[in-house]
Every structure is written in C-alpha cells, then in structure tokens.
N, C-alpha and C. Protein backbone atom coordinates (compact mmCIF):
# COMPACT_ATOMS: atom_id res chain seq x y z
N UNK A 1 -26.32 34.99 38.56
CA UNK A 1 -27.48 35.30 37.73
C UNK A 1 -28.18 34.00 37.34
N UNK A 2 -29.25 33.81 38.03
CA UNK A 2 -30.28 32.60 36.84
C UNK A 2 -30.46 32.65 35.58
N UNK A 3 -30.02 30.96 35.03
CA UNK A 3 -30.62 30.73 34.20
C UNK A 3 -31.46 31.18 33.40
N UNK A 4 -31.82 32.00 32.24
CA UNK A 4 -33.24 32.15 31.93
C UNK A 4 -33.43 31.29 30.79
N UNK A 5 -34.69 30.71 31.29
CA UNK A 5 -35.56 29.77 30.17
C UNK A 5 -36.38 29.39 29.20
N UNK A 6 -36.59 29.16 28.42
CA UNK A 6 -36.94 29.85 26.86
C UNK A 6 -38.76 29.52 27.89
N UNK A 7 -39.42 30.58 27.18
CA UNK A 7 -40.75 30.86 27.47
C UNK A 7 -41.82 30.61 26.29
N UNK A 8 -43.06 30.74 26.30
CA UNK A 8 -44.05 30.66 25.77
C UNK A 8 -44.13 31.42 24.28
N UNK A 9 -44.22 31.28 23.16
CA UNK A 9 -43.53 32.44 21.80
C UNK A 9 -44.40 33.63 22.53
N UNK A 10 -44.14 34.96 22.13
CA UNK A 10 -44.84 36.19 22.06
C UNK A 10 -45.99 36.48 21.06
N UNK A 11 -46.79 37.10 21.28
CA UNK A 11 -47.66 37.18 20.66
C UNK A 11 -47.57 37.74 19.46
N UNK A 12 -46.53 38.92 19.38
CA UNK A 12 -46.21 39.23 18.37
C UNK A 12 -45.68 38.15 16.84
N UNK A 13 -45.63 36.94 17.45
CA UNK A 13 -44.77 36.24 16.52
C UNK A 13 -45.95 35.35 15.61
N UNK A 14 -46.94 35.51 16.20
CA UNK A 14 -47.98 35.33 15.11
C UNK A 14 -48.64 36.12 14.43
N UNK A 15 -48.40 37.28 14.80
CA UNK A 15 -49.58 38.67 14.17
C UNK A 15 -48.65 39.63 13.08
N UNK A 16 -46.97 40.06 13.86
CA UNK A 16 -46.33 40.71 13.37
C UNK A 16 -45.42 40.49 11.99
N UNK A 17 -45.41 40.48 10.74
CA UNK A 17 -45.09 40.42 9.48
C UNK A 17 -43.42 40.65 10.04
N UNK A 18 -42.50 39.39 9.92
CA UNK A 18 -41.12 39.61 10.13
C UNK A 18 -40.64 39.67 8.71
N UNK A 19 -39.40 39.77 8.21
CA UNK A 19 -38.64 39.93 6.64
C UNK A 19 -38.33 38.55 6.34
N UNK A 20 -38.64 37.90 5.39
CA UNK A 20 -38.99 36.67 4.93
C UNK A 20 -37.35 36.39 4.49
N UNK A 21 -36.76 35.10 4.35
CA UNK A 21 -35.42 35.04 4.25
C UNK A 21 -35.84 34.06 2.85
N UNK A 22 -35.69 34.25 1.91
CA UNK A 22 -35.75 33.59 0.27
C UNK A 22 -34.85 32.15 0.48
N UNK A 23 -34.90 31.09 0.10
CA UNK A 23 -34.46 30.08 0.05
C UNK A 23 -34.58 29.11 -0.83
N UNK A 24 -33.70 28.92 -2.38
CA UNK A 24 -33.62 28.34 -3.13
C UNK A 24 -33.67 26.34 -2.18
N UNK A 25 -34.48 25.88 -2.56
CA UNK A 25 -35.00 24.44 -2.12
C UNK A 25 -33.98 23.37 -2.41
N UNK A 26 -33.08 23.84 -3.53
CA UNK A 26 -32.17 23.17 -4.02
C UNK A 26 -30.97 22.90 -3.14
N UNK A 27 -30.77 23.84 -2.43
CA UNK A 27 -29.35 23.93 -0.94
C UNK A 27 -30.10 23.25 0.30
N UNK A 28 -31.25 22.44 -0.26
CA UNK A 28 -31.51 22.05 1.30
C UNK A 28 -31.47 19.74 0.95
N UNK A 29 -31.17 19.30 2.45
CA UNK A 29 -30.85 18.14 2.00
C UNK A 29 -32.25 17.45 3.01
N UNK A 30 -32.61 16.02 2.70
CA UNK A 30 -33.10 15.70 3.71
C UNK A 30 -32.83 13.70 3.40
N UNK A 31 -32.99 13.06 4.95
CA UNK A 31 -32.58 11.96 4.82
C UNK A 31 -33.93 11.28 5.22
N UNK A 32 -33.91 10.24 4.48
CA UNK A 32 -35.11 9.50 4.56
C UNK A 32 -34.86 8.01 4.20
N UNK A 33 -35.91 7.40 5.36
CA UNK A 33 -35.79 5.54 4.89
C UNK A 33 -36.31 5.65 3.43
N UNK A 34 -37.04 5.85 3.04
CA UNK A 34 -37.83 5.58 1.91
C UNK A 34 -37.16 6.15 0.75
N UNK A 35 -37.46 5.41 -0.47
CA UNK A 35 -36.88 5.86 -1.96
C UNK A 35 -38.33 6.15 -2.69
N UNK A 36 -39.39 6.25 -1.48
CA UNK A 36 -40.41 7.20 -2.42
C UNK A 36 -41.82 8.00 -1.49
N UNK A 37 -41.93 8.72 -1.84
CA UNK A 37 -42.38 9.85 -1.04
C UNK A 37 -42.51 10.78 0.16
N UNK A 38 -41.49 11.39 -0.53
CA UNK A 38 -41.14 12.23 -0.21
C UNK A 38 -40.86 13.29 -0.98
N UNK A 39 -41.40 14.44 -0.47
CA UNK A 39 -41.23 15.30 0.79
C UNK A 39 -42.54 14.78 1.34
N UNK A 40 -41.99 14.24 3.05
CA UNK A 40 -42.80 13.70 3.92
C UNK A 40 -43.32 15.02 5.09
N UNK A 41 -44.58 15.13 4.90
CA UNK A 41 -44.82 16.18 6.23
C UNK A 41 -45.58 15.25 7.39
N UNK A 42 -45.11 14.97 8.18
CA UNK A 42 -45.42 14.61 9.03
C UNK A 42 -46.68 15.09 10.39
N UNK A 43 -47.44 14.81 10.68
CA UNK A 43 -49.07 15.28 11.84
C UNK A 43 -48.84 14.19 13.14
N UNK A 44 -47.90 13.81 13.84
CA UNK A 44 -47.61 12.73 14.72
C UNK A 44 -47.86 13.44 16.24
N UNK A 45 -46.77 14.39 15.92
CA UNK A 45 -46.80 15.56 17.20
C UNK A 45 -45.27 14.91 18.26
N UNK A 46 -45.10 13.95 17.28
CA UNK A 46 -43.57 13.23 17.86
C UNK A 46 -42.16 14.24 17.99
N UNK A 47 -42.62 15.13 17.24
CA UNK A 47 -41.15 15.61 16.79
C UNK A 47 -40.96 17.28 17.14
N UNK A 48 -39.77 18.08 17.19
CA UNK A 48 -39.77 19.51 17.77
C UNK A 48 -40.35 20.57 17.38
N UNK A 49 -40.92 20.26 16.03
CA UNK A 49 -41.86 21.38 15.26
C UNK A 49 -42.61 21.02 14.84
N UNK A 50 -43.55 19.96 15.12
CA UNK A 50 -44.64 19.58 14.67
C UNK A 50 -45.96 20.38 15.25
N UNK A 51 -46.95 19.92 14.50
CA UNK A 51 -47.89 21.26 14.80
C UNK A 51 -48.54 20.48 16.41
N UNK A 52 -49.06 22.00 16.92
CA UNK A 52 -49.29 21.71 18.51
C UNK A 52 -50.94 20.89 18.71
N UNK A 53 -51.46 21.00 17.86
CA UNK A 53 -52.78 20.36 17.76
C UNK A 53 -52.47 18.88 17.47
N UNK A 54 -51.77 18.51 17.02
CA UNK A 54 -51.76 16.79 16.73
C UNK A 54 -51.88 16.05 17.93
N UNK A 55 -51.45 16.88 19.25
CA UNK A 55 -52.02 16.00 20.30
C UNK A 55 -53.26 16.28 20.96
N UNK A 56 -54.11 16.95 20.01
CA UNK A 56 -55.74 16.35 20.25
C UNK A 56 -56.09 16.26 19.28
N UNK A 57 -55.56 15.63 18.20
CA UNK A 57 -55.67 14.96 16.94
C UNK A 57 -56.45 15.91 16.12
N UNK A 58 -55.92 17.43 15.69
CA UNK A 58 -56.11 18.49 14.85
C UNK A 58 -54.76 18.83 14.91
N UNK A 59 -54.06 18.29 13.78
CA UNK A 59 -52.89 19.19 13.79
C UNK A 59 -53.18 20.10 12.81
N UNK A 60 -52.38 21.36 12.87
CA UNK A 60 -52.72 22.48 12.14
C UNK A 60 -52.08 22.29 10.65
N UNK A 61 -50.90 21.70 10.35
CA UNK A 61 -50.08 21.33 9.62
C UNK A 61 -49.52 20.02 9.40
N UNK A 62 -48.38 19.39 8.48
CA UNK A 62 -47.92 18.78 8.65
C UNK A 62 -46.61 19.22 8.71
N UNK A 63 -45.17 18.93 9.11
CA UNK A 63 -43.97 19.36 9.39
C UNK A 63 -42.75 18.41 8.80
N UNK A 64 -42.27 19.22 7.58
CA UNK A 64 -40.94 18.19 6.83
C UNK A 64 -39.32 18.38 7.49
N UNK A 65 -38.57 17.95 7.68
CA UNK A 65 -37.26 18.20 8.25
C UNK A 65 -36.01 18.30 7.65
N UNK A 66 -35.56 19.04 7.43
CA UNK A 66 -34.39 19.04 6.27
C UNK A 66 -33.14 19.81 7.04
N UNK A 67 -32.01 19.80 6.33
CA UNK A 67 -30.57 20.25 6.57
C UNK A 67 -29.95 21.02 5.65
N UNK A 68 -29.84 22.22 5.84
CA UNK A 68 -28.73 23.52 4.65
C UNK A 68 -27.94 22.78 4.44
N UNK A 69 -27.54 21.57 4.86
CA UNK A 69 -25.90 20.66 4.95
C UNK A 69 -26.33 19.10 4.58
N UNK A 70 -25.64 18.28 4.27
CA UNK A 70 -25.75 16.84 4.14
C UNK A 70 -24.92 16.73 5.47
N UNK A 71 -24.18 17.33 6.22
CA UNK A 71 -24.01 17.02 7.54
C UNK A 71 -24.98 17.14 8.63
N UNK A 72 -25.51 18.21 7.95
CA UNK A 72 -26.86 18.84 8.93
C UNK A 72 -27.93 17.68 9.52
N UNK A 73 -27.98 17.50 7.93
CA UNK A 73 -29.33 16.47 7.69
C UNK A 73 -28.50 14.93 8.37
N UNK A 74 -27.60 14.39 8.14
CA UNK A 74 -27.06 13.64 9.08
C UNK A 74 -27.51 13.61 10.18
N UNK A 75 -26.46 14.44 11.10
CA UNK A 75 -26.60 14.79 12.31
C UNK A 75 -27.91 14.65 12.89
N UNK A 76 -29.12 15.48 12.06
CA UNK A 76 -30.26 15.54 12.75
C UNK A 76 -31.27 14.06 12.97
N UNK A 77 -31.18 13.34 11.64
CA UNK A 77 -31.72 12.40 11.37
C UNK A 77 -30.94 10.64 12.24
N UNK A 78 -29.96 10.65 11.05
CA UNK A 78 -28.98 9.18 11.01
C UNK A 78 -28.94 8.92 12.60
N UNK A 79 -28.21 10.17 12.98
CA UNK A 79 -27.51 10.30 14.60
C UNK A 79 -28.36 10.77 15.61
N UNK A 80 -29.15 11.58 15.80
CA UNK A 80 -30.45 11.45 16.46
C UNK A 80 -30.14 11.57 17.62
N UNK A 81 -30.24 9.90 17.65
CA UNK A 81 -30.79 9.40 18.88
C UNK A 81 -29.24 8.65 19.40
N UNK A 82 -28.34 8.43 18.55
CA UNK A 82 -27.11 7.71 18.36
C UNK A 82 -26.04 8.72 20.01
N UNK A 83 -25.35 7.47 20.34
CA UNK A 83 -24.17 8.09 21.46
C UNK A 83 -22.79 7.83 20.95
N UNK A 84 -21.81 8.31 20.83
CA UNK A 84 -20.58 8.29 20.71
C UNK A 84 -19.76 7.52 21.65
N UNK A 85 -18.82 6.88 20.59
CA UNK A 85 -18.37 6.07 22.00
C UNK A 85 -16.80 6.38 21.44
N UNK A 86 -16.16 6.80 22.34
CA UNK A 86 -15.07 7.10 22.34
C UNK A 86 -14.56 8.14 20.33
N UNK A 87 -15.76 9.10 20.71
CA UNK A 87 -15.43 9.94 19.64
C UNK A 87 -16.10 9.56 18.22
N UNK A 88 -16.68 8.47 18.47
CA UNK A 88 -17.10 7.88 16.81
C UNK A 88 -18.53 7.33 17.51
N UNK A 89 -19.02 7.06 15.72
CA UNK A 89 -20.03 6.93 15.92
C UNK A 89 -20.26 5.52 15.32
N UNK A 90 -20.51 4.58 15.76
CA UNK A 90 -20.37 3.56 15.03
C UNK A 90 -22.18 2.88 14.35
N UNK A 91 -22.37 2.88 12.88
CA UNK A 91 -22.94 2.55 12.47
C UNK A 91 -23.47 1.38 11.79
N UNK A 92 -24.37 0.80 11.97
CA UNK A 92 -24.67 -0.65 11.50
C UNK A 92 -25.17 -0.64 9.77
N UNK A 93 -24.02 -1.21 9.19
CA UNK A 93 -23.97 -0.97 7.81
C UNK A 93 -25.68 -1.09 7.26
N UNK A 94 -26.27 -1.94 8.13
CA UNK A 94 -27.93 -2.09 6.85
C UNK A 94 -28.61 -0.57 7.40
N UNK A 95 -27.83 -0.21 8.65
CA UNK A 95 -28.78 0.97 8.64
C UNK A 95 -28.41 2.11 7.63
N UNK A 96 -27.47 2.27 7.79
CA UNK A 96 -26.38 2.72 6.36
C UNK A 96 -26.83 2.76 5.32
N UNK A 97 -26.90 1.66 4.88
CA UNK A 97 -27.52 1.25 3.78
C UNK A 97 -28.77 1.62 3.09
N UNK A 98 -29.96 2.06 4.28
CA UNK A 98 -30.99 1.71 3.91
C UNK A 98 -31.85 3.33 4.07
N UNK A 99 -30.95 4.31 4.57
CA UNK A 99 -30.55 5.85 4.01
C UNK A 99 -30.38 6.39 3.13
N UNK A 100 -31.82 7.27 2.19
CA UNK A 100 -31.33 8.04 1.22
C UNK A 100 -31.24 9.36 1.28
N UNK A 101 -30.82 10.01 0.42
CA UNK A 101 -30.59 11.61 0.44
C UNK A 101 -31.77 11.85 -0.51
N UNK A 102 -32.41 12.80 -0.21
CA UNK A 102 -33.68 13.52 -1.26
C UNK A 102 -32.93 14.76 -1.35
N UNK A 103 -33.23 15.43 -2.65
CA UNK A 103 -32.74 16.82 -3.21
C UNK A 103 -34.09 17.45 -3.52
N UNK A 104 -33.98 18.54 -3.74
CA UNK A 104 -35.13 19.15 -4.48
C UNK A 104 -35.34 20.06 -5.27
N UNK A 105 -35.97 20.18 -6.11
CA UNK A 105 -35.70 22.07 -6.89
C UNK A 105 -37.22 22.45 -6.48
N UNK A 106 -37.61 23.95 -7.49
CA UNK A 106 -38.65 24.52 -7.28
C UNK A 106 -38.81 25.83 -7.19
N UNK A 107 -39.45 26.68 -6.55
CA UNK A 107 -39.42 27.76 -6.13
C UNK A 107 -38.71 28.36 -4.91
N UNK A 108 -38.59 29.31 -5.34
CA UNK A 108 -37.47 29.80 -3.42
C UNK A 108 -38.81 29.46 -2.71
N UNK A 109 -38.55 29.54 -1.82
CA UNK A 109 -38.80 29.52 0.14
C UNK A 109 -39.27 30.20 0.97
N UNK A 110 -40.47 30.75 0.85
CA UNK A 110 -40.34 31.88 1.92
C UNK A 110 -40.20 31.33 3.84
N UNK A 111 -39.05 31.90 3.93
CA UNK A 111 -38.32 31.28 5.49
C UNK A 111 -38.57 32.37 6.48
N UNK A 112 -38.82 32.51 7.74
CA UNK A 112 -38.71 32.97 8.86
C UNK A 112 -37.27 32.20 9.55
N UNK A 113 -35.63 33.42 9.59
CA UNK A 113 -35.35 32.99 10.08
C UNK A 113 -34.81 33.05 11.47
N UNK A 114 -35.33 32.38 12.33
CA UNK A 114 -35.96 32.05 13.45
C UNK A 114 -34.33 32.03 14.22
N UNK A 115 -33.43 32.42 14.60
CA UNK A 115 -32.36 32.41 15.40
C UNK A 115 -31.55 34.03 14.81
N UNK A 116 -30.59 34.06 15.73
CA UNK A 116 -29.69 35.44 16.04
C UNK A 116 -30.50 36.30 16.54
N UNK A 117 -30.74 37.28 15.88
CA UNK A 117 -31.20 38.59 16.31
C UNK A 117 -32.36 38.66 16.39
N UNK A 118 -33.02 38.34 15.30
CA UNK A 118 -34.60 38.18 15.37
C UNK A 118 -35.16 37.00 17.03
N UNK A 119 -34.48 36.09 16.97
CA UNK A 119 -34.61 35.29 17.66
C UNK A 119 -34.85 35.61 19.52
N UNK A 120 -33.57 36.65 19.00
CA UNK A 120 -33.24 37.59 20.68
C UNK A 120 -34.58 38.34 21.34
N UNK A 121 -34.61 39.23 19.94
CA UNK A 121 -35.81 40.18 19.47
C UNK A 121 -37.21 39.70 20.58
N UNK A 122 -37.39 38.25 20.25
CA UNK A 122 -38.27 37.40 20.19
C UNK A 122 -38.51 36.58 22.19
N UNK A 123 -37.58 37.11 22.73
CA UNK A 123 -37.18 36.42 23.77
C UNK A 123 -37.00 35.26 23.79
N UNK A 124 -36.54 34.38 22.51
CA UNK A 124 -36.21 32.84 22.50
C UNK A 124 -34.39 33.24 22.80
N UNK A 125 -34.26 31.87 22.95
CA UNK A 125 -32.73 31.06 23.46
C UNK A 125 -32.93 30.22 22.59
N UNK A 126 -31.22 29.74 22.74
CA UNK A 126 -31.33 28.07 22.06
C UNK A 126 -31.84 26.88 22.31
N UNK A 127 -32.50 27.30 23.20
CA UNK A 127 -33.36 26.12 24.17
C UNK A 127 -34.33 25.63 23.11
N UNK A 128 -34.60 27.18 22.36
CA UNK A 128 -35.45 26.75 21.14
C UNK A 128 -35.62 25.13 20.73
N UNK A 129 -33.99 24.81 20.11
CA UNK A 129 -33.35 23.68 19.27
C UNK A 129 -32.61 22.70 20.58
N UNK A 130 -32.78 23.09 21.52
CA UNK A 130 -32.21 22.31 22.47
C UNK A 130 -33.42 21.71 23.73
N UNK A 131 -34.25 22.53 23.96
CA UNK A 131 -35.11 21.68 25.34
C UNK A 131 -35.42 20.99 24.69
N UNK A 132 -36.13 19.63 25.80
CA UNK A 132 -36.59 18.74 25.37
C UNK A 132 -38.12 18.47 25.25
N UNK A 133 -38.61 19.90 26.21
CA UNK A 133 -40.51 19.95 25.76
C UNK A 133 -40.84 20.26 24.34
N UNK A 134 -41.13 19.70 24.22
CA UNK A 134 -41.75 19.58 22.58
C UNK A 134 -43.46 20.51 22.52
N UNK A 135 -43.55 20.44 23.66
CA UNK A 135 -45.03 21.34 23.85
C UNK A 135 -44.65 22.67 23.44
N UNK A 136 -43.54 22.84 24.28
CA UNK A 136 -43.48 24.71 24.24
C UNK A 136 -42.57 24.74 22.53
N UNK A 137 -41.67 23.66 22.26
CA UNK A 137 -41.34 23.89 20.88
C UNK A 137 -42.73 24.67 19.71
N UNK A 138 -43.65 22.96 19.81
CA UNK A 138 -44.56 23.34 18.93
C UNK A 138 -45.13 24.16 18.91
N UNK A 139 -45.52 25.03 20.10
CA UNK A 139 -45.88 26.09 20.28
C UNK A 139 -45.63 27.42 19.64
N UNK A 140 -44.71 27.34 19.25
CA UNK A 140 -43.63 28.59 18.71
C UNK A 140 -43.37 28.08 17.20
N UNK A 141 -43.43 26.87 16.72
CA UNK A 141 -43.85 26.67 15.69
C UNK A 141 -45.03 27.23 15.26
N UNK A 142 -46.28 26.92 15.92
CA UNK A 142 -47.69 26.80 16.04
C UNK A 142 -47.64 28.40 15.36
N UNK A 143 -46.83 29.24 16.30
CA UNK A 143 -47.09 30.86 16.12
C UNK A 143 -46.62 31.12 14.86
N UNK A 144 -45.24 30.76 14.28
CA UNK A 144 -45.03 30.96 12.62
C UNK A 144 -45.82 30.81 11.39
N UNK A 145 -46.47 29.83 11.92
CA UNK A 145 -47.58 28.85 10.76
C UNK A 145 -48.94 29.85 10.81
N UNK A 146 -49.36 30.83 11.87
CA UNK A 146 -50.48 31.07 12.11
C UNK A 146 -49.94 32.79 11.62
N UNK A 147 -48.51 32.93 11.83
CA UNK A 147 -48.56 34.63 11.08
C UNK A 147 -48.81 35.01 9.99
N UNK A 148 -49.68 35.98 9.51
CA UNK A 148 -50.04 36.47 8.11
C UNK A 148 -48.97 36.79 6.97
N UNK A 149 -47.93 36.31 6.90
CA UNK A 149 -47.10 36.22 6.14
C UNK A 149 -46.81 35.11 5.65
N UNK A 150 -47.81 33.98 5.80
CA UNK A 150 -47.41 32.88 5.41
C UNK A 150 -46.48 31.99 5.07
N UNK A 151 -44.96 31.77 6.06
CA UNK A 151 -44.13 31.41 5.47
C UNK A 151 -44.07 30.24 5.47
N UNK A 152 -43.44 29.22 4.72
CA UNK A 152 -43.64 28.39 4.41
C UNK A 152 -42.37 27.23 5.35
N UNK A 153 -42.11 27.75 6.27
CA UNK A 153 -41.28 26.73 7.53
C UNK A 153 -40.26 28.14 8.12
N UNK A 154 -39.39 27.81 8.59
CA UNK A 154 -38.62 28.56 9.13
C UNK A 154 -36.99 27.83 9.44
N UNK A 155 -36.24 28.71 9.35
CA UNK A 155 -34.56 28.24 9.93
C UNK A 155 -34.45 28.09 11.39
N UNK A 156 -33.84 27.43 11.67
CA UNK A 156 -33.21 27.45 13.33
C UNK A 156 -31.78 26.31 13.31
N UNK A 157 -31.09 26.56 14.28
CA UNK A 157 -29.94 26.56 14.55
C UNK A 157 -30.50 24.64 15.01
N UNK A 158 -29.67 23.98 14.18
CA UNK A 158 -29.05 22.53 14.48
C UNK A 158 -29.29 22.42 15.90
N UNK A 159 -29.74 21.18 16.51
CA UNK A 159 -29.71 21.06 17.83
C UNK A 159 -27.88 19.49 17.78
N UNK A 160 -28.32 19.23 16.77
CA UNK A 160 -27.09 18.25 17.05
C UNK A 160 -25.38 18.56 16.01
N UNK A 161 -25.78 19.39 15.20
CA UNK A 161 -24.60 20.52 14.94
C UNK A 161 -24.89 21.62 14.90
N UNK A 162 -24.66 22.05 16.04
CA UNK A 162 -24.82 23.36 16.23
C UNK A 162 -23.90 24.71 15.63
N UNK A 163 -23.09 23.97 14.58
CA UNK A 163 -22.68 25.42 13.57
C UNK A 163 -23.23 25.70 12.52
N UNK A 164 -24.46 24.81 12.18
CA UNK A 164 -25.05 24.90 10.84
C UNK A 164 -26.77 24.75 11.31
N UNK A 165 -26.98 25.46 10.28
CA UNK A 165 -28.50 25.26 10.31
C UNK A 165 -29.57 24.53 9.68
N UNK A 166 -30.61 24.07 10.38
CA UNK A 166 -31.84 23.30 9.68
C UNK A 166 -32.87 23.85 9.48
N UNK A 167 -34.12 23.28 8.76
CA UNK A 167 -35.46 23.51 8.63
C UNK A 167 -36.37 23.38 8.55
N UNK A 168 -37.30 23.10 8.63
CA UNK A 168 -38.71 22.87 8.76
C UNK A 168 -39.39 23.23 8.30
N UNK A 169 -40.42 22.62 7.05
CA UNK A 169 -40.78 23.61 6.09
C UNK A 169 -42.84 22.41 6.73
N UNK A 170 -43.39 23.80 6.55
CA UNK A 170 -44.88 23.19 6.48
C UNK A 170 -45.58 22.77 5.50
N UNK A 171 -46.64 22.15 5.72
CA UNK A 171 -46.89 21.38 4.33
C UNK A 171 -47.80 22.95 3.15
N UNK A 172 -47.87 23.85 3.58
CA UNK A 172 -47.96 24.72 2.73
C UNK A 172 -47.05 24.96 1.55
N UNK A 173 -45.74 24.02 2.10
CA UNK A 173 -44.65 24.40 0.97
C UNK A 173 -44.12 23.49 0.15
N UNK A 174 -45.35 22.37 0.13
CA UNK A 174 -45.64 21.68 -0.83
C UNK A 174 -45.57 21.61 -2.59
N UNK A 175 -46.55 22.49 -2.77
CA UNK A 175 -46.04 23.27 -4.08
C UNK A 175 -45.05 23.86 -4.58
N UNK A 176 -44.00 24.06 -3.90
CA UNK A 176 -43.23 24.89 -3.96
C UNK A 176 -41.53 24.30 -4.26
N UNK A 177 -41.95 22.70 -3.70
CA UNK A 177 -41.12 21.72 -4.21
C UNK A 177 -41.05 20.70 -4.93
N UNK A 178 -40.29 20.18 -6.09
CA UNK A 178 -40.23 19.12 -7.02
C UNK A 178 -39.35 18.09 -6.43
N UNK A 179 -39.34 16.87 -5.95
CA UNK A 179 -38.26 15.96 -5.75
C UNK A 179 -37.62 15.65 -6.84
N UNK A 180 -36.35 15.46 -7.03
CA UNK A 180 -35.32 14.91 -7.77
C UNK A 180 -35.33 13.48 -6.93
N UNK A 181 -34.50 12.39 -7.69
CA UNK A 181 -34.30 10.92 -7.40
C UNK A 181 -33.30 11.09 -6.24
N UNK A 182 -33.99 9.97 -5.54
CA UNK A 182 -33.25 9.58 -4.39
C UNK A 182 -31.86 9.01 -4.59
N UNK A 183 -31.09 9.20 -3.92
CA UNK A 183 -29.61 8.32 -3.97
C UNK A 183 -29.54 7.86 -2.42
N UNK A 184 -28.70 6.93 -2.84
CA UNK A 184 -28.68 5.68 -1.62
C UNK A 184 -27.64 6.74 -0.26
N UNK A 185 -27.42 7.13 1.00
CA UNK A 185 -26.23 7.82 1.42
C UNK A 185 -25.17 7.44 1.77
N UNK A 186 -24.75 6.21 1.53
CA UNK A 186 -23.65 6.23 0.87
C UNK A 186 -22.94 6.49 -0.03
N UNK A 187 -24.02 6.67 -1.50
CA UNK A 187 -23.23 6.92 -2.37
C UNK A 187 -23.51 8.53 -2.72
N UNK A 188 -24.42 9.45 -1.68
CA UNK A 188 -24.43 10.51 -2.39
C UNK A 188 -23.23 11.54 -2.10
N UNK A 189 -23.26 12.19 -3.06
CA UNK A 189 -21.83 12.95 -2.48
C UNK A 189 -21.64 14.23 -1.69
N UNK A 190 -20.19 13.88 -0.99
CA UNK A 190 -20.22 15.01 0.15
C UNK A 190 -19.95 13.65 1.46
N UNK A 191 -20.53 12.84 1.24
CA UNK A 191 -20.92 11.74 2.03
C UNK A 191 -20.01 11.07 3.06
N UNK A 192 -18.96 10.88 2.53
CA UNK A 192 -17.11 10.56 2.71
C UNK A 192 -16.56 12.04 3.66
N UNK A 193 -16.85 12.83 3.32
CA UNK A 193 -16.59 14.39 3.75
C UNK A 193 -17.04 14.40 5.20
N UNK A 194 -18.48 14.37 4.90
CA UNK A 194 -19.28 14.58 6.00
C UNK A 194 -19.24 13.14 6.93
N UNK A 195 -18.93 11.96 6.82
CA UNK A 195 -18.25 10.32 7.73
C UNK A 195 -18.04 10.98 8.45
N UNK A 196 -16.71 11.61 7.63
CA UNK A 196 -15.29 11.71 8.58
C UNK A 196 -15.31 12.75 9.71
N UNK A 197 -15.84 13.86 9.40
CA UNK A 197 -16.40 15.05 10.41
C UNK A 197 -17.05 14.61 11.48
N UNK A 198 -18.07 13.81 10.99
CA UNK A 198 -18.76 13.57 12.40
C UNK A 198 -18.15 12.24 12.99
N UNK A 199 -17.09 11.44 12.42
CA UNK A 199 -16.90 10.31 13.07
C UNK A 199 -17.85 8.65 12.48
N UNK A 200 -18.19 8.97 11.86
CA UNK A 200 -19.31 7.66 11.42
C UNK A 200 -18.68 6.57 11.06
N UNK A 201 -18.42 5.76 11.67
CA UNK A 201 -17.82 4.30 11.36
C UNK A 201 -19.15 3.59 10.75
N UNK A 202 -18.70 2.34 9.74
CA UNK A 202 -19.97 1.18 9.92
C UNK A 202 -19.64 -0.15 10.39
N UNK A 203 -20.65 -0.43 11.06
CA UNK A 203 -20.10 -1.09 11.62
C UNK A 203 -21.03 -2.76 11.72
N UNK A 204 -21.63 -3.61 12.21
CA UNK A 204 -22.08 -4.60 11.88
C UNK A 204 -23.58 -4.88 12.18
C-alpha cells in the first residue's frame, strides 16, 4: 500500500465551525532569548505555522509558539535544530544560559484541536508536525485563522516530542494573555526533570 501524503487543508476547515477546546494560558510554556517581549508573534514565514502570505509580504497574522510542557517547549525550541550524539544532547552553557521560560495567565483559549480524530476527520497525518514544506503547513494554518470561529491558535502533536503537545496561538490572542516575569531556564522549575529526559548535557 502507498504511502499517503498529507494534502492541501479541505475546504471545510475554513468555513466549518469545529468544537473549540478551552485552554487556561497558564499550562502553556514558551522559551525565548529575550527577558522582554514577549509574547512574540512572529510574520517571517520562516517557521511551520506561520501565516501563508508573509511570503508575498501580507501575512495574514502573526504566529507565537509555545509547549503544554517545559519539555515540549524545550524540545521544540532549545533542540530544534540540535543532533544527538550518542543519546545526549550536549549544550553550550551561554546558550543555556541565555534561555528564558515565559509563563502566562489570562483568559482561556479558544483552541482548534488540530490532531486525533478531528485531524483524521480532516484528511491530515502527522506529516502535519512532521513534513518539511512549510508551504502546505501554512496553508492549513492559513485555513484555521480564516474559519468563522475565530480561534485563537490551535494544538498539534510535537514534531520533536512526539508524546506531548504544542501550540500556536495567533496574534488575535493577544488580549487574551498577560506575561508573568521571565526566569532564566535553568533556574525555572521542572528544568532538572525535563535535562534529564531529554538528555541535555552543558557543555562548553
């Protein structure tokens, strides 16, 4: 049996009103160079859910990145781009260093969430969080942001831990969040927990 390969979103996924998943702002983590401003939405068109117009310089939105997990948000951010070498991950302490954790409170969330069933529903795969075209990503972003339910980002499944989930919230959901003070990630907690899981050495 072939492969099948995540396709173009459906049309339905911009028109059709899906059940909004509530999300207290406070369970979500995000990592950032900066110790000030943030929540960063980003219009680059660099990244997997950024809006699809930024590459003819109209993006529709801007796009923030966060983690249900301080592993999440790890994984997605710190480690990236990072390779393992013999099981670990070895980190250069100023980069370490120079990593904070943002928290947030506010209002719940209204989330589309975008994997399991609904996802199936939808004819997406995990290719979703896993290919590497960023065209057809944003695309399917593009369609959430444009459905009349206005939600304000959506869930999808970790592309670099794939037992936990991340999010993407649009800059519509701006209002909707207060930053709390940054802490350095080393010292925020959970931090030691989450090293050791993924392997994170520091290293020079």
């Amino acid at each position: 049996m072939a492969t099948r390969t995540l396709l173009d979103p459906p049309s339905i996924l911009s028109t059709e009103r899906f059940p909004i998943t509530y999300l207290d702002p406070a369970r979500l983590f995000r990592i950032s160079s900066y110790a000030s401003g943030e929540p960063y939405f980003g219009r680059s068109g660099a990244n997997r859910f950024d809006a699809p117009g930024a590459h003819a310089g109209a993006p529709e939105f801007g796009a923030c990145y966060l983690g249900q997990t301080l592993a999440v948000a790890i994984a997605e951010s710190l480690l990236h781009d990072a390779e393992p070498i013999e099981g670990r991950y070895v980190v250069a302490e100023d980069s370490l260093l120079s990593r904070y954790v943002w928290r947030f409170s506010g209002s719940n969330l209204k989330l589309l969430a975008l994997h399991g069933p609904l996802l199936k529903r939808l004819g997406g795969t995990a290719e979703l969080s896993g290919t590497g075209d960023y065209g057809l990503t944003q695309r399917w972003a593009g369609a959430v942001f444009a459905n009349p339910a206005n939600y304000d980002g959506f869930i999808y499944m970790s592309r670099h831990l794939n037992t936990g989930k991340a999010v993407v919230l649009f800059d519509r959901a701006l209002a909707r969040l207060i930053p709390g003070n940054p802490v350095r990630l080393v010292n925020a907690p959970g931090f030691g927990a989450a090293a050791r899981a993924l392997g994170i050495h520091g290293g020079p």
